[in-house]
Protein backbone atom coordinates (compact mmCIF):
# COMPACT_ATOMS: atom_id res chain seq x y z
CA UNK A 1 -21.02 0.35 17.16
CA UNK A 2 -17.26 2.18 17.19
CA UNK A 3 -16.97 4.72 19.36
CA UNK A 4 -16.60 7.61 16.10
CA UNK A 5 -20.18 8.35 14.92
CA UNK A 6 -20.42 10.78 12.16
CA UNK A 7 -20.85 14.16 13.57
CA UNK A 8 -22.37 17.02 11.28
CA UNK A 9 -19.95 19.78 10.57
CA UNK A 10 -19.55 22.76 8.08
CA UNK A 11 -17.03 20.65 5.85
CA UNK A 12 -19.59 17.11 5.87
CA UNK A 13 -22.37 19.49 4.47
CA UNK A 14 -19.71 21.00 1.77
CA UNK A 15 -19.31 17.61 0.57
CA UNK A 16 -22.83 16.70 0.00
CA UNK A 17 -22.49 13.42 0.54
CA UNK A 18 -25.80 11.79 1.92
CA UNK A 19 -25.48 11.48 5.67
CA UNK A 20 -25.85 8.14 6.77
CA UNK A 21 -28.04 7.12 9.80
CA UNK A 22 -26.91 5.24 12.39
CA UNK A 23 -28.59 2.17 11.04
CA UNK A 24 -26.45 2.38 7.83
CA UNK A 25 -23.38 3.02 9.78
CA UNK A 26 -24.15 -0.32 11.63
CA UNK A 27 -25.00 -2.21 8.71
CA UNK A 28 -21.99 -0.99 6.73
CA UNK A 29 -19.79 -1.92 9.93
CA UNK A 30 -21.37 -5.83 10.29
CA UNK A 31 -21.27 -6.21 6.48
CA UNK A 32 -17.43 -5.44 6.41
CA UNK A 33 -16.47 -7.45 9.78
CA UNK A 34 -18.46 -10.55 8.06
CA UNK A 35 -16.90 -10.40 4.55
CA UNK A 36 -13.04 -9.52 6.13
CA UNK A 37 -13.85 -13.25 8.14
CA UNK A 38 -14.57 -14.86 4.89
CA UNK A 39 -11.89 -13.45 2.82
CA UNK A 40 -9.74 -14.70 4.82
CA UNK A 41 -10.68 -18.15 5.24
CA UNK A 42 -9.63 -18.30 1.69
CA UNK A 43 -5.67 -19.01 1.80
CA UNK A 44 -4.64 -16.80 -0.92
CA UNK A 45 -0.83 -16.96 -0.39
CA UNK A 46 1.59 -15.80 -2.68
CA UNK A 47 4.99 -17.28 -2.29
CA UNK A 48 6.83 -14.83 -4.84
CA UNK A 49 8.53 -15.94 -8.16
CA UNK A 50 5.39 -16.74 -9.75
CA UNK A 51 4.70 -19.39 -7.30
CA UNK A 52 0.98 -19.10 -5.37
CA UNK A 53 -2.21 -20.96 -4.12
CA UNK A 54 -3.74 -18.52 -6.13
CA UNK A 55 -6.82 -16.21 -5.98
CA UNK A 56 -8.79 -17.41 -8.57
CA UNK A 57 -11.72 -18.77 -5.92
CA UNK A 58 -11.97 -15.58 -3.37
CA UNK A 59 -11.85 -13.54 -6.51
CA UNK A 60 -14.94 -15.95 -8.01
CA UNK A 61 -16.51 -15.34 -4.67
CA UNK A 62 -16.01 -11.53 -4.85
CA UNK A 63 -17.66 -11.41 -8.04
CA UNK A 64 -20.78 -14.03 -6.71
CA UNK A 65 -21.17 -11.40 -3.56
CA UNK A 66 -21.40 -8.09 -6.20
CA UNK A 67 -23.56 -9.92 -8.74
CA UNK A 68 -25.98 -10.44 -5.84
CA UNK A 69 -25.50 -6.91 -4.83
CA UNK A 70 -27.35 -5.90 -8.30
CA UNK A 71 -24.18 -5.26 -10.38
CA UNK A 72 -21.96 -6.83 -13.37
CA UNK A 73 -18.46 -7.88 -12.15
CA UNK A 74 -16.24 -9.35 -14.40
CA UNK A 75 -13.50 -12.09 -13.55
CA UNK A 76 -10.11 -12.25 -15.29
CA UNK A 77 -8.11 -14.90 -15.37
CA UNK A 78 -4.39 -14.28 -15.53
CA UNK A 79 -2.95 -17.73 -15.02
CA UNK A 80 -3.73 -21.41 -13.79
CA UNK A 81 -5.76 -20.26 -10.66
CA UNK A 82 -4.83 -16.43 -11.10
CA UNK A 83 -7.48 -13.79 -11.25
CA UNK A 84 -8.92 -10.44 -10.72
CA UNK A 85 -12.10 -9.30 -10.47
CA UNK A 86 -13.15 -5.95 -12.01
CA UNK A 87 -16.80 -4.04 -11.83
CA UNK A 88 -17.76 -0.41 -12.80
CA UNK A 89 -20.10 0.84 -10.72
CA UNK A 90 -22.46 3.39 -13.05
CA UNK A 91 -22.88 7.28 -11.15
CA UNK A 92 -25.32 9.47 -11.21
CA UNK A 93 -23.15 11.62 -13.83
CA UNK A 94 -21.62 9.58 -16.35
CA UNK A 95 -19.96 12.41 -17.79
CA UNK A 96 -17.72 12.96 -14.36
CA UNK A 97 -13.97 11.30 -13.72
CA UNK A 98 -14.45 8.36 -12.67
CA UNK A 99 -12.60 6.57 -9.51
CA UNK A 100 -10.60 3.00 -9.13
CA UNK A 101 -10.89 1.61 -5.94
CA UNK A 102 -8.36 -1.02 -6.34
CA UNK A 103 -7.07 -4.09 -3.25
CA UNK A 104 -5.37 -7.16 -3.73
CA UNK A 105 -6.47 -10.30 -2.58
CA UNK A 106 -2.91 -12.44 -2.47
CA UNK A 107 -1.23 -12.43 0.97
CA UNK A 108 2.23 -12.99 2.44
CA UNK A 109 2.61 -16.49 3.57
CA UNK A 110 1.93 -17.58 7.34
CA UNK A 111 3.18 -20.56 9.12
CA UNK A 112 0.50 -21.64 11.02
CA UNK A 113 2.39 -23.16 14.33
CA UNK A 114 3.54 -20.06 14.99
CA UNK A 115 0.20 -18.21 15.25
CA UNK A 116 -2.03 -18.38 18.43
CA UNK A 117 -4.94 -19.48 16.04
CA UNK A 118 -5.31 -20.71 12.53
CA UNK A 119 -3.69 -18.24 9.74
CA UNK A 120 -6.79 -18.72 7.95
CA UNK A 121 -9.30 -19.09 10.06
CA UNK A 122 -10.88 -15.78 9.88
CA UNK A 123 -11.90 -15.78 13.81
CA UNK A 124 -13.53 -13.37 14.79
CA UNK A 125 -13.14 -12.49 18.92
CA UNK A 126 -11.73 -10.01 21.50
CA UNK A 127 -12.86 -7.13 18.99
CA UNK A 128 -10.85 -8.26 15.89
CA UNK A 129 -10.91 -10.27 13.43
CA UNK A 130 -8.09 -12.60 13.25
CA UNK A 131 -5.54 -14.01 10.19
CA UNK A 132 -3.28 -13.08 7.41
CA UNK A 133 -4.55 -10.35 5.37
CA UNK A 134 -6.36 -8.94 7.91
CA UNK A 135 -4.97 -5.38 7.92
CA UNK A 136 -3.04 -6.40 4.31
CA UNK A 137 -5.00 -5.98 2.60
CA UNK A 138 -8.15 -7.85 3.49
CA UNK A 139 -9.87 -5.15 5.43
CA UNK A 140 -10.16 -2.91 2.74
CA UNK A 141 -11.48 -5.45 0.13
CA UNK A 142 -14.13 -5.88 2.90
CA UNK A 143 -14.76 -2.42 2.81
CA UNK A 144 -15.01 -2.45 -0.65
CA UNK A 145 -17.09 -4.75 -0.34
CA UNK A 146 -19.92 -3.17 2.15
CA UNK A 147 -20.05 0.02 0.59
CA UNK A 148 -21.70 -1.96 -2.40
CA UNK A 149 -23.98 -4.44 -0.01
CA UNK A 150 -24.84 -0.57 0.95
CA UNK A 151 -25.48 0.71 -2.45
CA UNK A 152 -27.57 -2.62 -3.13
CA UNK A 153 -29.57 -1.65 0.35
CA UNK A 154 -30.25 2.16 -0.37
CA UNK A 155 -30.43 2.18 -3.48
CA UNK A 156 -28.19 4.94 -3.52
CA UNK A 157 -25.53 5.55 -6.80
CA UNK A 158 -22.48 7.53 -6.61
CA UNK A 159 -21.97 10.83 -8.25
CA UNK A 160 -19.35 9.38 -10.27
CA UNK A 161 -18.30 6.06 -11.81
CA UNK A 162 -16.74 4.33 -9.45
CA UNK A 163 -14.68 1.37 -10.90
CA UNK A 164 -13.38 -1.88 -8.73
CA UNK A 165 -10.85 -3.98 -8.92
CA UNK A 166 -9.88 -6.77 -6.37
CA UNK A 167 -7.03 -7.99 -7.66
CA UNK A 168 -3.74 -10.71 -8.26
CA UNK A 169 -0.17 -11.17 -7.16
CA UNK A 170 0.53 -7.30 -5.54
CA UNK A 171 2.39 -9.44 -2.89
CA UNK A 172 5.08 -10.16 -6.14
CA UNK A 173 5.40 -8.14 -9.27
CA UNK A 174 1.62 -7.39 -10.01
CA UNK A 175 2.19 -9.38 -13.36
CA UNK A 176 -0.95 -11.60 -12.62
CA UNK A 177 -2.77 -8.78 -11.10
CA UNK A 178 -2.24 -4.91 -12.06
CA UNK A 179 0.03 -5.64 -14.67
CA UNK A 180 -2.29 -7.83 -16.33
CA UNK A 181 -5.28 -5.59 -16.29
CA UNK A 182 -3.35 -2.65 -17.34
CA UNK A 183 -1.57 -4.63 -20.36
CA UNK A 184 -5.12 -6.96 -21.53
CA UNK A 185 -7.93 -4.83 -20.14
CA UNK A 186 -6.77 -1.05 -20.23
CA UNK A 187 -10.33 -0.19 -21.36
CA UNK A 188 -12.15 -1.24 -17.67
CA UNK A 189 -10.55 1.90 -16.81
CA UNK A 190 -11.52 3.92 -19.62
CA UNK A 191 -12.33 7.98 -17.83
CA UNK A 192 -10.52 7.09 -14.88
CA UNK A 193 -8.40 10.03 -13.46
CA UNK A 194 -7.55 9.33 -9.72
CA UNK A 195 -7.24 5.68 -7.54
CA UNK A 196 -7.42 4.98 -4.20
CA UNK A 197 -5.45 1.78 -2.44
CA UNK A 198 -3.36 1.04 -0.19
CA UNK A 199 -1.88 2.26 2.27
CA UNK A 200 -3.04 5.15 4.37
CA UNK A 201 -6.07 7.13 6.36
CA UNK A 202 -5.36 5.24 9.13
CA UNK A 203 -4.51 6.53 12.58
CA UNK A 204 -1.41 7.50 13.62
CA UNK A 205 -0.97 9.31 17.76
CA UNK A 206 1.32 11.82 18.22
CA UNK A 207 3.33 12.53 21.12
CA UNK A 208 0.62 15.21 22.57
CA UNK A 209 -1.92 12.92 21.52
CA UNK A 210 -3.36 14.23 18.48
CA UNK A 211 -4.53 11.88 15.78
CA UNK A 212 -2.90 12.17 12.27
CA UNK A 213 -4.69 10.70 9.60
CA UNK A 214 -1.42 10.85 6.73
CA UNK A 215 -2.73 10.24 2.92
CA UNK A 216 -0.27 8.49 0.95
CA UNK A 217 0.40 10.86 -1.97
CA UNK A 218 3.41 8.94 -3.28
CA UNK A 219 5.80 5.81 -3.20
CA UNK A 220 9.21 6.01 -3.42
CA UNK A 221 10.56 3.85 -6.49
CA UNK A 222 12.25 0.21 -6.56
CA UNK A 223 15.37 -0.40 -7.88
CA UNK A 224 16.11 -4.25 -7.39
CA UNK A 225 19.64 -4.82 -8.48
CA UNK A 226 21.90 -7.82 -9.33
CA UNK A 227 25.08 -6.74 -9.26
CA UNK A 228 28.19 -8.69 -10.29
CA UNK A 229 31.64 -8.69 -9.26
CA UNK A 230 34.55 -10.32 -11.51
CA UNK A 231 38.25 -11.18 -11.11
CA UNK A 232 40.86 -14.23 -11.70
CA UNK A 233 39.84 -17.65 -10.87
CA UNK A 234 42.50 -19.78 -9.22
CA UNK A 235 43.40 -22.37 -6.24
CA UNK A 236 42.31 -21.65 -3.11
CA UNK A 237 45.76 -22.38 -1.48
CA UNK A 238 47.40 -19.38 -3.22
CA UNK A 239 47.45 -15.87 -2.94
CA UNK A 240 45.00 -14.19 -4.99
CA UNK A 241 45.03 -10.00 -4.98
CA UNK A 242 42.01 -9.92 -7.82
CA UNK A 243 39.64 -12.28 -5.65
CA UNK A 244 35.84 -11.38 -7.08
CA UNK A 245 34.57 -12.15 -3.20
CA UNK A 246 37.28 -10.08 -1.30
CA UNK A 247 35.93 -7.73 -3.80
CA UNK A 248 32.16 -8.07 -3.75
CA UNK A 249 32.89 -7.86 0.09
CA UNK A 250 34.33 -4.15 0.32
CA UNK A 251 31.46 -3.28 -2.04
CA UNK A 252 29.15 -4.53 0.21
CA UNK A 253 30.87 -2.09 2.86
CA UNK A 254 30.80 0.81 0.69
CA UNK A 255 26.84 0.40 0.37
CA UNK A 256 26.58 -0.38 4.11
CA UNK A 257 28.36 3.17 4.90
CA UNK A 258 27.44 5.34 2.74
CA UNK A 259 25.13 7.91 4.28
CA UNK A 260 22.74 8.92 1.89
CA UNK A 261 22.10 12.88 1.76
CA UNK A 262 18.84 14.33 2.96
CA UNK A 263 16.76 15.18 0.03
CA UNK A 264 13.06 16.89 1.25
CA UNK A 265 10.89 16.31 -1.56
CA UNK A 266 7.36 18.16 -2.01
CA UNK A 267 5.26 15.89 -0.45
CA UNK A 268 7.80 15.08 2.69
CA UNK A 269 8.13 19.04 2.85
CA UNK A 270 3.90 19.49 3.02
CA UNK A 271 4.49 16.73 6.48
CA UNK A 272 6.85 18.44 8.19
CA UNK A 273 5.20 21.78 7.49
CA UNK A 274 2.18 20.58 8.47
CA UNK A 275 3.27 19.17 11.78
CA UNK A 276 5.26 21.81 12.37
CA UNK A 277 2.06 24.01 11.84
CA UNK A 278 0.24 21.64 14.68
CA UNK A 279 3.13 21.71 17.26
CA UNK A 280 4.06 25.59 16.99
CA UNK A 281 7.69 24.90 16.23
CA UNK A 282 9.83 23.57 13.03
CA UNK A 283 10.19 19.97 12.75
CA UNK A 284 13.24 19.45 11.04
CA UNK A 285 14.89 15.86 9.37
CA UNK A 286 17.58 16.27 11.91
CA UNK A 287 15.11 16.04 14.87
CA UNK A 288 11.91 13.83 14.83
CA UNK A 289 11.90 13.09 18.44
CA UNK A 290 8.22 14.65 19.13
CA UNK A 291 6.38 13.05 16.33
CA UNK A 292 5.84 9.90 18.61
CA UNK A 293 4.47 6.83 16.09
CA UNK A 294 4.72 9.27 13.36
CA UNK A 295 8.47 9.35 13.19
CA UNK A 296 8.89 6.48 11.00
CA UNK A 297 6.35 8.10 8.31
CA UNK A 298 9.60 10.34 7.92
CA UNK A 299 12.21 8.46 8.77
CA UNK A 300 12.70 6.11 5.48
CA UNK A 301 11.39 9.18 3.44
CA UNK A 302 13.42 11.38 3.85
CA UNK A 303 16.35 9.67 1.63
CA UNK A 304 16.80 7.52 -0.81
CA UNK A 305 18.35 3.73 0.78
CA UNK A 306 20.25 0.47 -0.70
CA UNK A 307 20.08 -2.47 1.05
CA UNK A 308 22.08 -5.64 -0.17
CA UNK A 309 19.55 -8.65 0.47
CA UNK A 310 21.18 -11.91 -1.15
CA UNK A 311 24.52 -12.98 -1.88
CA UNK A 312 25.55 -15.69 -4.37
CA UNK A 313 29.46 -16.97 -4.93
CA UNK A 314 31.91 -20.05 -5.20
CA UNK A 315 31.11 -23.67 -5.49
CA UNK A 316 33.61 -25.45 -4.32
CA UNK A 317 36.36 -24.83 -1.07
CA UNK A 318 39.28 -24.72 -2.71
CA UNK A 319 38.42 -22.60 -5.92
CA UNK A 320 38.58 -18.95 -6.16
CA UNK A 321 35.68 -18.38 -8.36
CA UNK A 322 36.39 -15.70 -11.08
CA UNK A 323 32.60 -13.81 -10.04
CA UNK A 324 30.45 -13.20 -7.25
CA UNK A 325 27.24 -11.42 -6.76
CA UNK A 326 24.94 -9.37 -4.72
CA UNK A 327 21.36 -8.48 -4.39
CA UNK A 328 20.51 -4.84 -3.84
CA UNK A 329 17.10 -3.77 -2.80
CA UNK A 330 16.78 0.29 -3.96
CA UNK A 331 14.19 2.66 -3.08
CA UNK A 332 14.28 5.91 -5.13
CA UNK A 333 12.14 9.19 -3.68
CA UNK A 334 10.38 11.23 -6.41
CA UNK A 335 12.47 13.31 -8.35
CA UNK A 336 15.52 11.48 -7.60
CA UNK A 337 16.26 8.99 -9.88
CA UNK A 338 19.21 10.53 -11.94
CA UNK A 339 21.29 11.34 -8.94
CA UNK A 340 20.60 7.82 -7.19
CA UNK A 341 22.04 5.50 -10.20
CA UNK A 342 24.79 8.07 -10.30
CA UNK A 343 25.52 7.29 -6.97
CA UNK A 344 25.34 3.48 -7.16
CA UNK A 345 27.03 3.68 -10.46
CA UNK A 346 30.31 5.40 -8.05
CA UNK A 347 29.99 2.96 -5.39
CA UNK A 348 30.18 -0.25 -7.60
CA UNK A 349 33.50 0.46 -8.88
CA UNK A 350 35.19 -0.09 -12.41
CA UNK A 351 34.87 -4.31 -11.90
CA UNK A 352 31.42 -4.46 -11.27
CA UNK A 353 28.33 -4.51 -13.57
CA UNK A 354 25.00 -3.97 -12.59
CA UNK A 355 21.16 -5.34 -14.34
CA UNK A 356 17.90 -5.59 -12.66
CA UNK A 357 14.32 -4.34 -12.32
CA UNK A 358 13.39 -0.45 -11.51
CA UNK A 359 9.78 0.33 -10.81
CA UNK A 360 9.70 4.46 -10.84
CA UNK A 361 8.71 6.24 -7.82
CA UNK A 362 5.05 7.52 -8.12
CA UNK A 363 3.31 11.02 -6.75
CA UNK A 364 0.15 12.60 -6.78
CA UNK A 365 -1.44 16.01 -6.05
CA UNK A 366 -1.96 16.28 -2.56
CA UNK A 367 -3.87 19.48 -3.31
CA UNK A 368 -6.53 18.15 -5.78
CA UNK A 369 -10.24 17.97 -5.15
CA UNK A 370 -10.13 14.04 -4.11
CA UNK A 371 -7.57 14.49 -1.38
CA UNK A 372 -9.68 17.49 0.07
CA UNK A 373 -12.59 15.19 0.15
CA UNK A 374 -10.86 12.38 1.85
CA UNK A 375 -9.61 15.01 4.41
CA UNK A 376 -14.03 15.74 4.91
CA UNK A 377 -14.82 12.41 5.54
CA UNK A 378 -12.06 11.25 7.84
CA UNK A 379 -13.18 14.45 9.98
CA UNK A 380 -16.61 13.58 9.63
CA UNK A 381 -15.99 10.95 11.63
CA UNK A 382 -13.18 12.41 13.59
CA UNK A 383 -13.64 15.74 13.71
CA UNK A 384 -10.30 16.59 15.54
CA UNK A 385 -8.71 14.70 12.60
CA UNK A 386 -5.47 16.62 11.14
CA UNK A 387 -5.10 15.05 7.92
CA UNK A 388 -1.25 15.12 5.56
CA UNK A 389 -0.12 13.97 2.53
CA UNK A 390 3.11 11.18 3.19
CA UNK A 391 5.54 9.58 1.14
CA UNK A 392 5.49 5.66 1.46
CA UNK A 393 8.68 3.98 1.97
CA UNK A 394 7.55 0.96 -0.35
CA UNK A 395 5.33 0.13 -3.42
CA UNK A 396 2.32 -1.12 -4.33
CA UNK A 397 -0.17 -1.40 -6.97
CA UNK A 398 -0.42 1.98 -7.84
CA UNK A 399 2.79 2.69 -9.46
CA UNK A 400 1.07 0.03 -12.43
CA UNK A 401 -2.25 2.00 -13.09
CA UNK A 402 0.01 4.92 -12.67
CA UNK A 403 1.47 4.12 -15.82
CA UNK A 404 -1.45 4.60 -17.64
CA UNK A 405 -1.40 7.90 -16.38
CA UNK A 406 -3.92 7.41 -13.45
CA UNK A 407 -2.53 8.74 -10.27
CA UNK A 408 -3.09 6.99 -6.84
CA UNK A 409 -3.53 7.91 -2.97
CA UNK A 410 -3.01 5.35 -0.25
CA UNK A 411 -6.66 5.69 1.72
CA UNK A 412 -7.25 2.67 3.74
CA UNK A 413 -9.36 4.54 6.91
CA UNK A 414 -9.15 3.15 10.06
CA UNK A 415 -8.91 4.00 14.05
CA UNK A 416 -7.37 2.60 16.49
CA UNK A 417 -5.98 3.44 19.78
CA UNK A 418 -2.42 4.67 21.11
CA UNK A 419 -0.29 1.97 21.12
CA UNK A 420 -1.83 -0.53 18.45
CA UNK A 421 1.20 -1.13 15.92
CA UNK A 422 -0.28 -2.11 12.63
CA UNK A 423 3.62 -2.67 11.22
CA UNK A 424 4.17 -4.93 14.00
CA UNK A 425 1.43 -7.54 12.28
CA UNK A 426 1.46 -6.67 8.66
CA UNK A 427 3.69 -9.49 7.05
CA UNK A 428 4.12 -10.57 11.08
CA UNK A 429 2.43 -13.27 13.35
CA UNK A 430 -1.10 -12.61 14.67
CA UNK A 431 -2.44 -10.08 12.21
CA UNK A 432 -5.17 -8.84 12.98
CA UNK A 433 -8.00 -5.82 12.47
CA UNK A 434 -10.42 -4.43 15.37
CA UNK A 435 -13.43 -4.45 14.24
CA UNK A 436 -14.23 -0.95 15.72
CA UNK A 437 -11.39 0.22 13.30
CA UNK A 438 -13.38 -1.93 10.26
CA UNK A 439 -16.32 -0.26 11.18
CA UNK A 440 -14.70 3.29 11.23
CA UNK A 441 -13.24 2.44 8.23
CA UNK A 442 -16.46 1.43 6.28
CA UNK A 443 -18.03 4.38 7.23
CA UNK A 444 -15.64 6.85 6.15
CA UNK A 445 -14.63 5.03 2.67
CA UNK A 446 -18.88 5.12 1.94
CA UNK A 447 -18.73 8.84 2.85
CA UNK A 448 -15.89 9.37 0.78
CA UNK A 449 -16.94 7.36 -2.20
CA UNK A 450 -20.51 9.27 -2.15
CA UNK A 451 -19.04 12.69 -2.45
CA UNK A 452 -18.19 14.97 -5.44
CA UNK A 453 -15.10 16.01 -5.25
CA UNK A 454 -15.42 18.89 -7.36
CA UNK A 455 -17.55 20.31 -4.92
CA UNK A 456 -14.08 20.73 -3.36
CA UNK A 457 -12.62 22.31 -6.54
């Protein structure tokens, strides 16, 4: 058993949430480590461009584990060996909100000579369990997965609908996955006001040793750009002063040095207050030093960024081609949007012309009921706990069900100790999950998922 038992306190009692005896907790904890193992051991990879081993059999065995859990999943084929699987859990009030729980089951590729075991072998040993996926996103769908293996073994319902989807292709666009659902099946989701995914609730030491447990309570957007850059073709022995490359080049510089301006939105602002609250002095943008492993939670959030990614130009040595182009990765905070295309728009000049993707940024309340009762069960569990809304620096599937106006937290829970560097594996070599942090994790996702939160109101 983990080392973080629930404890009783005044706020677990608020909650109401059944209290769940140590012989739940364990059961919960060996149910999650065994189905992280076996999802897994299916290689799910996603290869981007709509190119995948696809997830059509891990999401057939998803569905197989919650049929035999007593419930009616449903599984939705997207494309040739695409799929999601999707079941609505029925609550004890049918006329409350109800709640998507929502994980992917695609995965970054792995290359398995560089790993110290199999990629896919979902090993389990030296407290974790090994492979890609395990921390994204595989340990959640585990713990997904439990907390209805516990439902099935209590007989306990939630006091509200509680819908899940395990789903496609989050790794790419989301068209096979998110996208899909919301566009073909936007009525699985009918009463559905609030979602929990990926990525937050987990951990985080700061440099006196307190544990933050940050809530992501927003995403900054994606704006992936292809810009070109034109000019006069010609030979490649002569001087040319309207050269697209020479061109593209000092654009590429501009992007490189411009320093974007410091823009604290809301949900940036409730971080630094709050951890300026916990260490008795201001932390200010200018000076993260004493946040310890939290600093990066501010660092890419506290500005909007451009990164150019790909270039593309010429075909032959001696032939000035008359365009070039560049790749530019954008990430847009909240409330931004307007003044970063302005921006780019300046930098790319008069010659250049811009198309591409743009995914909005995303935010949700950080002071509603749910995000109170995520706070109660992390402390539950961790009762010295100090719990914050953050800003993510990326995307994921919540910025599609936010579309249909359903607004998302990242709430993954987990512990581990000072020093363990989830970033350093997630999309890296060796992932892996400790299985005290899946069994912290299960624990405090069942608490959450059996409480009210409008007992929070």
């Amino acid at each position: 058993m983990n080392d973080y038992q629930m404890t009783e306190t005044s706020e677990t009692s608020a909650g109401a949430a059944p209290r769940a005896t140590d012989s739940d907790l364990e059961k919960l904890a060996a149910d999650a480590v065994a189905a992280c193992s076996r999802l897994i051991r299916f290689d799910t990879s996603n290869f981007g461009a709509g190119e995948s081993r696809g997830e059509r059999a891990c999401a057939e065995w998803v569905a197989e584990q919650i049929t035999d859990a007593g419930f009616s999943p449903v599984v939705l084929e997207s494309g040739p060996r695409r799929a999601n699987t999707v079941v609505r859990i029925p609550g004890t009030d049918p006329g409350a909100p109800a709640l998507l729980v929502h994980g992917h089951l695609d995965v970054v590729p792995a290359e398995p000579a560089d790993w110290q075991s199999h990629p896919f072998s979902g090993e389990v040993r030296d407290g974790a369990v090994w492979g890609r996926g395990a921390l994204d996103m595989k340990d959640m769908d585990a713990m997904m997965l439990a907390f209805v293996q516990h439902l099935c073994r209590t007989g306990q319902r939630p006091p509200r609908d509680i819908v899940m989807a395990f789903v496609a292709d989050e790794e790419d666009t989301g068209d096979f996955g998110a996208g899909f659902l919301i566009r073909e099946h936007r009525d699985l989701f009918e009463g559905v006001d609030t979602a929990i995914s990926e990525s937050g609730g987990h951990s985080v030491h700061l440099s006196d040793g307190a544990r933050l447990y940050p809530i992501a309570a927003g995403e900054r957007g994606s704006a992936w750009l292809t810009v070109t850059m034109r000019g006069t073709a010609g030979h490649g022995s002569r001087r040319n002063d309207d050269n697209a490359i020479a061109k593209l080049a000092a654009l590429v510089t501009r992007f490189a040095e411009y320093q974007w301006p410091v823009r604290v939105v809301p949900i940036v602002r409730a971080l630094l207050d709050g951890l300026s609250e916990h260490f008795g002095r201001e932390i200010t943008p200018d000076d993260l030093s004493a946040l310890g492993a939290a600093a990066p939670l501010l660092a890419d959030t506290l500005r909007n960024s451009v990164n150019p990614t790909m270039l593309r130009a010429g075909y032959k040595h001696n032939v000035v081609p008359s365009e070039a182009g560049v790749a530019l990765d954008g990430r847009v905070l909240p409330g931004t949007e307007a003044e970063f295309f302005a921006t780019v728009d300046a930098l790319l000049g008069p010659d250049a012309t811009r198309t591409g993707y743009h995914n909005p940024p995303v935010s949700a309340d950080f002071t509603a009921p749910d995000f109170t009762a995520m706070a109660a069960a992390l402390r539950a569990f961790d009762p010295e706990a100090i719990v914050l809304p953050f800003c993510m620096t990326g995307g994921t599937d919540a910025k599609a069900f936010a579309r249909i106006g359903i607004p998302g937290f990242g709430f993954v829970p987990g512990h581990t100790p000072a020093g363990f560097d989830a970033w350093r594996y997630v999309h890296g070599i060796d992932e892996h999950v400790l299985t005290d942090s899946l069994a912290f994790g299960a624990g405090v996702l069942a608490t959450y998922l059996m409480t009210d939160p409008r007992q929070h109101a």
